[in-house]
Protein backbone atom coordinates (compact mmCIF):
# COMPACT_ATOMS: atom_id res chain seq x y z
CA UNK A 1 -38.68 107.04 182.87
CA UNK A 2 -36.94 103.89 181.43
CA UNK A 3 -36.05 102.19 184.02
CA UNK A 4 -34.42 98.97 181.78
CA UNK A 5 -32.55 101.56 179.60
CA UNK A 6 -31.38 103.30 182.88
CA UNK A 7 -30.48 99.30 184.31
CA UNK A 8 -28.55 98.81 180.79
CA UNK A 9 -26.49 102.13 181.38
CA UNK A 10 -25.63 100.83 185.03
CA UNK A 11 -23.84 97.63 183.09
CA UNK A 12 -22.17 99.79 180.62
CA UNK A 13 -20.63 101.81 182.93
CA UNK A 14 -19.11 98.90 184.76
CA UNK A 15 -18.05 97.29 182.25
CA UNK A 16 -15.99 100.97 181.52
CA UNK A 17 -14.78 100.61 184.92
CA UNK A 18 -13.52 96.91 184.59
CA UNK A 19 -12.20 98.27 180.91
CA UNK A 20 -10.25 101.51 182.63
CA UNK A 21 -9.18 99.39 185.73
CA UNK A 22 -7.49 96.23 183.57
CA UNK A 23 -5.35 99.29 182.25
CA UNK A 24 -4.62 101.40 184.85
CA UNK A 25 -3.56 97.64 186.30
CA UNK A 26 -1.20 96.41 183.41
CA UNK A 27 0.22 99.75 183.06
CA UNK A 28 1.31 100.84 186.70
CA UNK A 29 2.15 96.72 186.78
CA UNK A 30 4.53 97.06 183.88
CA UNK A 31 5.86 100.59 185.37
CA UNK A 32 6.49 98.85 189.03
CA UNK A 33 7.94 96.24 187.81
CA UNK A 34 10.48 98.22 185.62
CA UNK A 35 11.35 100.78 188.18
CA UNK A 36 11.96 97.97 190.30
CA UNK A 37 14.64 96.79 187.95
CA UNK A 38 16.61 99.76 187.74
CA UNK A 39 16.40 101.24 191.11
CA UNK A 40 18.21 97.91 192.25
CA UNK A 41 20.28 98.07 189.64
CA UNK A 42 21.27 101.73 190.64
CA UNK A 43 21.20 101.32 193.98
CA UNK A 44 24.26 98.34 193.62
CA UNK A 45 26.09 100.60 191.64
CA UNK A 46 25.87 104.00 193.27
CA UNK A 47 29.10 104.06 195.14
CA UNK A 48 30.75 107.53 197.00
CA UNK A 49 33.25 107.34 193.85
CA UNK A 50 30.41 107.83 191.77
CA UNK A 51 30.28 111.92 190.66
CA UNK A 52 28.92 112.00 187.45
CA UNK A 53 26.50 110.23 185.29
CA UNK A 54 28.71 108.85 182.64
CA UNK A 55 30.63 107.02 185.41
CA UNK A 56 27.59 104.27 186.24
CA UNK A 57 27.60 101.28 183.93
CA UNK A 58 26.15 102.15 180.20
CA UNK A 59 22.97 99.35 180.68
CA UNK A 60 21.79 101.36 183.30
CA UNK A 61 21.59 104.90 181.54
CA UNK A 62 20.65 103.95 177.98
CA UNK A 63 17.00 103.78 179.10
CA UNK A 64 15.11 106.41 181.05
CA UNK A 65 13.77 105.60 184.27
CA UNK A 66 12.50 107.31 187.48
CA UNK A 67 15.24 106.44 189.78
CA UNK A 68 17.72 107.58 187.14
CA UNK A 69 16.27 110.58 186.38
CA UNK A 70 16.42 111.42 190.31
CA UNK A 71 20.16 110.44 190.22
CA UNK A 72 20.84 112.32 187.02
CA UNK A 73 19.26 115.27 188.55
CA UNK A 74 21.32 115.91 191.79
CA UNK A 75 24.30 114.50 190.12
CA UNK A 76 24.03 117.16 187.30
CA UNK A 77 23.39 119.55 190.07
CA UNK A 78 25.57 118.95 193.25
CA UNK A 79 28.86 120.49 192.00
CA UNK A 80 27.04 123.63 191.36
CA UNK A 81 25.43 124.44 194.99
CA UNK A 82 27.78 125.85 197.74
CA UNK A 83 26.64 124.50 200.98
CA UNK A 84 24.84 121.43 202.39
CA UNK A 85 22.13 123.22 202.88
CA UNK A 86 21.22 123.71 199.81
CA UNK A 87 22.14 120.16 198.52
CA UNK A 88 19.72 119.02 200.87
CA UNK A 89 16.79 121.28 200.38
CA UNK A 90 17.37 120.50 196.52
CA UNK A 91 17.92 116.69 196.90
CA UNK A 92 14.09 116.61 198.56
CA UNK A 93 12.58 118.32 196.48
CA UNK A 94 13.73 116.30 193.55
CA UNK A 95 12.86 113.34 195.73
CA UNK A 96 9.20 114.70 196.40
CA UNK A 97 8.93 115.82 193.22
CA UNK A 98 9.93 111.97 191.61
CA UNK A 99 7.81 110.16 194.41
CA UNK A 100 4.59 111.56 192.94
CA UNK A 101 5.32 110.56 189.75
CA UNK A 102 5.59 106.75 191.35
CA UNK A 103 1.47 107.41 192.43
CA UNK A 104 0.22 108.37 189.22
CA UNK A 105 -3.10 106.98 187.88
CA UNK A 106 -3.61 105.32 191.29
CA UNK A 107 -6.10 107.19 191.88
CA UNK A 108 -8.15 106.04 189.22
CA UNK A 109 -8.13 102.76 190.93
CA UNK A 110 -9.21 103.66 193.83
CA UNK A 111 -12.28 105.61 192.39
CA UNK A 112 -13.10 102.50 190.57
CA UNK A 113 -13.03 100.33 193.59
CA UNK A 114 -15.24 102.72 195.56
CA UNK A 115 -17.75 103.20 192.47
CA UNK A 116 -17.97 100.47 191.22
CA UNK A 117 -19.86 98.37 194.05
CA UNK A 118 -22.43 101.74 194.45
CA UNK A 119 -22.77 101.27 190.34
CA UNK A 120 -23.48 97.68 190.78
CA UNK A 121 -26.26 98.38 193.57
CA UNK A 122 -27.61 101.15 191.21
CA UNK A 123 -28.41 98.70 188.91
CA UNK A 124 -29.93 95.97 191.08
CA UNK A 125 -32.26 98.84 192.17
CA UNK A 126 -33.24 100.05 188.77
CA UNK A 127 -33.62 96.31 187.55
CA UNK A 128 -35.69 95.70 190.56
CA UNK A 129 -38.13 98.90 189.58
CA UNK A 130 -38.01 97.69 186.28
CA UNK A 131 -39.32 94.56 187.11
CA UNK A 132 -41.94 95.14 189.79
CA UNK A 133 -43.74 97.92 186.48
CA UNK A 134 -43.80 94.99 184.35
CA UNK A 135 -46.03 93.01 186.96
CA UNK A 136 -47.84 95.81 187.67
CA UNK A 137 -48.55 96.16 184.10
CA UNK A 138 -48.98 91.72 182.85
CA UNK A 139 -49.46 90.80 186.31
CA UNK A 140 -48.23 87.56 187.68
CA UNK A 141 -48.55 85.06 184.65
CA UNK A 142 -45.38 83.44 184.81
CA UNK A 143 -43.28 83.57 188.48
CA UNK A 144 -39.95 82.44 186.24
CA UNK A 145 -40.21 85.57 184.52
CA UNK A 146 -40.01 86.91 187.65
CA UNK A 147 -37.13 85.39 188.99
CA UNK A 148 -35.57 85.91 185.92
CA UNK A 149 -35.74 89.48 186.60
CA UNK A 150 -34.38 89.60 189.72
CA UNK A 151 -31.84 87.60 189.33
CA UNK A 152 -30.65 89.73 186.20
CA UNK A 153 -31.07 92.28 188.47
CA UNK A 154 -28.54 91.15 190.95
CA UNK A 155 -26.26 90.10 188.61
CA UNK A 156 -25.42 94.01 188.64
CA UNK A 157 -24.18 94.03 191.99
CA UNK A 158 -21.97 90.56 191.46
CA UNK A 159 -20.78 92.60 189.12
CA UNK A 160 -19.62 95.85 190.55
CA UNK A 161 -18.62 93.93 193.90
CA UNK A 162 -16.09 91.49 191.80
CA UNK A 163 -14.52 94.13 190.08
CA UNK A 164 -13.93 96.10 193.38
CA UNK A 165 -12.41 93.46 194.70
CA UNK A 166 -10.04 92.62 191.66
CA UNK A 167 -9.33 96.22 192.21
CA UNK A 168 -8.52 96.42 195.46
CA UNK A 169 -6.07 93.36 195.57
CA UNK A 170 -4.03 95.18 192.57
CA UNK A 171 -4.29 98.75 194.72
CA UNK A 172 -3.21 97.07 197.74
CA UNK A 173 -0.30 95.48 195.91
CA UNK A 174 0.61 98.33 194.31
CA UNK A 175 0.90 100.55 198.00
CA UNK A 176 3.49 97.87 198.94
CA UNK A 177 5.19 98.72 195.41
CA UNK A 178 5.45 102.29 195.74
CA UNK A 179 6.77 101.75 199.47
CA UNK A 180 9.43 99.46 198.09
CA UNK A 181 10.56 102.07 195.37
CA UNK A 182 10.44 105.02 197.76
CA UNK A 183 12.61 103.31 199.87
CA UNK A 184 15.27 102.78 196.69
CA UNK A 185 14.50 106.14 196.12
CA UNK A 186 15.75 107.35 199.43
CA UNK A 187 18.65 105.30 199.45
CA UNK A 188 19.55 106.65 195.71
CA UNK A 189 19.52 110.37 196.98
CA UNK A 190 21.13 109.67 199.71
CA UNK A 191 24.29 107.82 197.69
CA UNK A 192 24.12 110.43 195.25
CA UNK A 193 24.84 113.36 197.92
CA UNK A 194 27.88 112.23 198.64
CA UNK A 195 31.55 113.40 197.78
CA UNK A 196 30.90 117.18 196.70
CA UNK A 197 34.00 118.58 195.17
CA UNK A 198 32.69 122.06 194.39
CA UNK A 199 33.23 123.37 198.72
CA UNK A 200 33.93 126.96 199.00
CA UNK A 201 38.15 127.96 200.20
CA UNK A 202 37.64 127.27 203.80
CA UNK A 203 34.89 124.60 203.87
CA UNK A 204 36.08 121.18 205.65
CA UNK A 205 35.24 118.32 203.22
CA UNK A 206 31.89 116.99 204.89
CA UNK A 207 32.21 113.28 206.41
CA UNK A 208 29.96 110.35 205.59
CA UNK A 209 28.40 111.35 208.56
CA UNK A 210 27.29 114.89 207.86
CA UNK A 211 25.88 113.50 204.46
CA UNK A 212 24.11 110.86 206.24
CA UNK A 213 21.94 113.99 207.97
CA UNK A 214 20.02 114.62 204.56
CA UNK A 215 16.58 114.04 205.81
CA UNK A 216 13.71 112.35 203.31
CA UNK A 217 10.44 113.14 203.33
């Protein structure tokens, strides 16, 4: 077996990982950071006046976004359901539903920041093999060849450890994100609940504090 081809694959597939995680990292950066934006924006402009999309302020609805598609969707829907009940049950699951949208690709991340390390130790080993067959073959003529090895060797694991660690600052970072924007979230559905107009003959227009009892997941 080829133990320096095998030590070469190692490499490559780090440097896939550093490859996949630099985009994963721009992308979900760019994504926060947007979201961010307009779930602020939103959140200062959701009032209990507000009952239908076309009523927020134009900048804020001329480009999709997560937290106003969740707004759009219990706005559109609200009017049509006839107790609270049901504008509850359907106001989480559009909240669940736009939360895991706010984790995608994450996990890629977090593979790479497990793997990575374990790829980088791979490759020390199989560099180490590789080395120790080529003494066994030339014998010791020259120790700097030697060292050489090794130390090109352990270069793998410098490797996989730095970009675990690049990866788990980002990962870490990006948990505190998605707490931030779940919170907006929340506070989004919880705006958009209230002032139903559609209540059944007989219903008693529900207070602030019956729409405050819409619990989030």
């Amino acid at each position: 077996m080829n133990m320096n081809l095998l030590h070469e694959l190692a490499f490559y597939l780090m440097y896939a990982c550093a490859a996949l995680a630099i985009f994963v990292i721009v992308e979900r950066g760019l994504f926060f950071g947007y979201t961010m934006r307009q779930a602020s924006g939103l959140e200062r402009a959701m009032t209990h006046a507000v009952q239908h999309l076309k009523e927020l302020p134009a900048e804020l609805t001329t480009r999709p976004s997560l937290p106003l598609a969740l707004v759009s969707d219990i706005l559109a829907e609200k009017h049509h359901l006839h107790t609270e009940k049901d504008l509850e049950d359907f106001s989480e699951s559009v909240y669940i539903a736009k939360r895991g949208e706010v984790q995608q690709r994450l996990w890629i991340l977090d593979t790479i920041v497990t793997a990575a390390p374990l790829l980088g130790l791979l490759g020390t080993i199989l560099g180490i093999i590789d080395t120790f067959k080529a003494l066994a073959v030339q014998g010791v003529s020259d120790p700097g060849q030697v060292s050489q090895g090794i130390g090109t060797a352990l270069y793998a694991t410098a490797l996989g450890i730095g970009i675990a660690v690049v990866g788990m600052f980002f990962f870490n970072l990006f948990q505190e994100r998605i707490e931030r924007i779940n919170d907006h979230l929340k506070v989004l559905m919880l705006r958009a609940c209230v002032g139903r107009q559609n209540l059944q003959p007989g219903q008693p227009q529900p207070t602030s504090q019956s729409n405050n009892k819409l619990h989030v997941a």
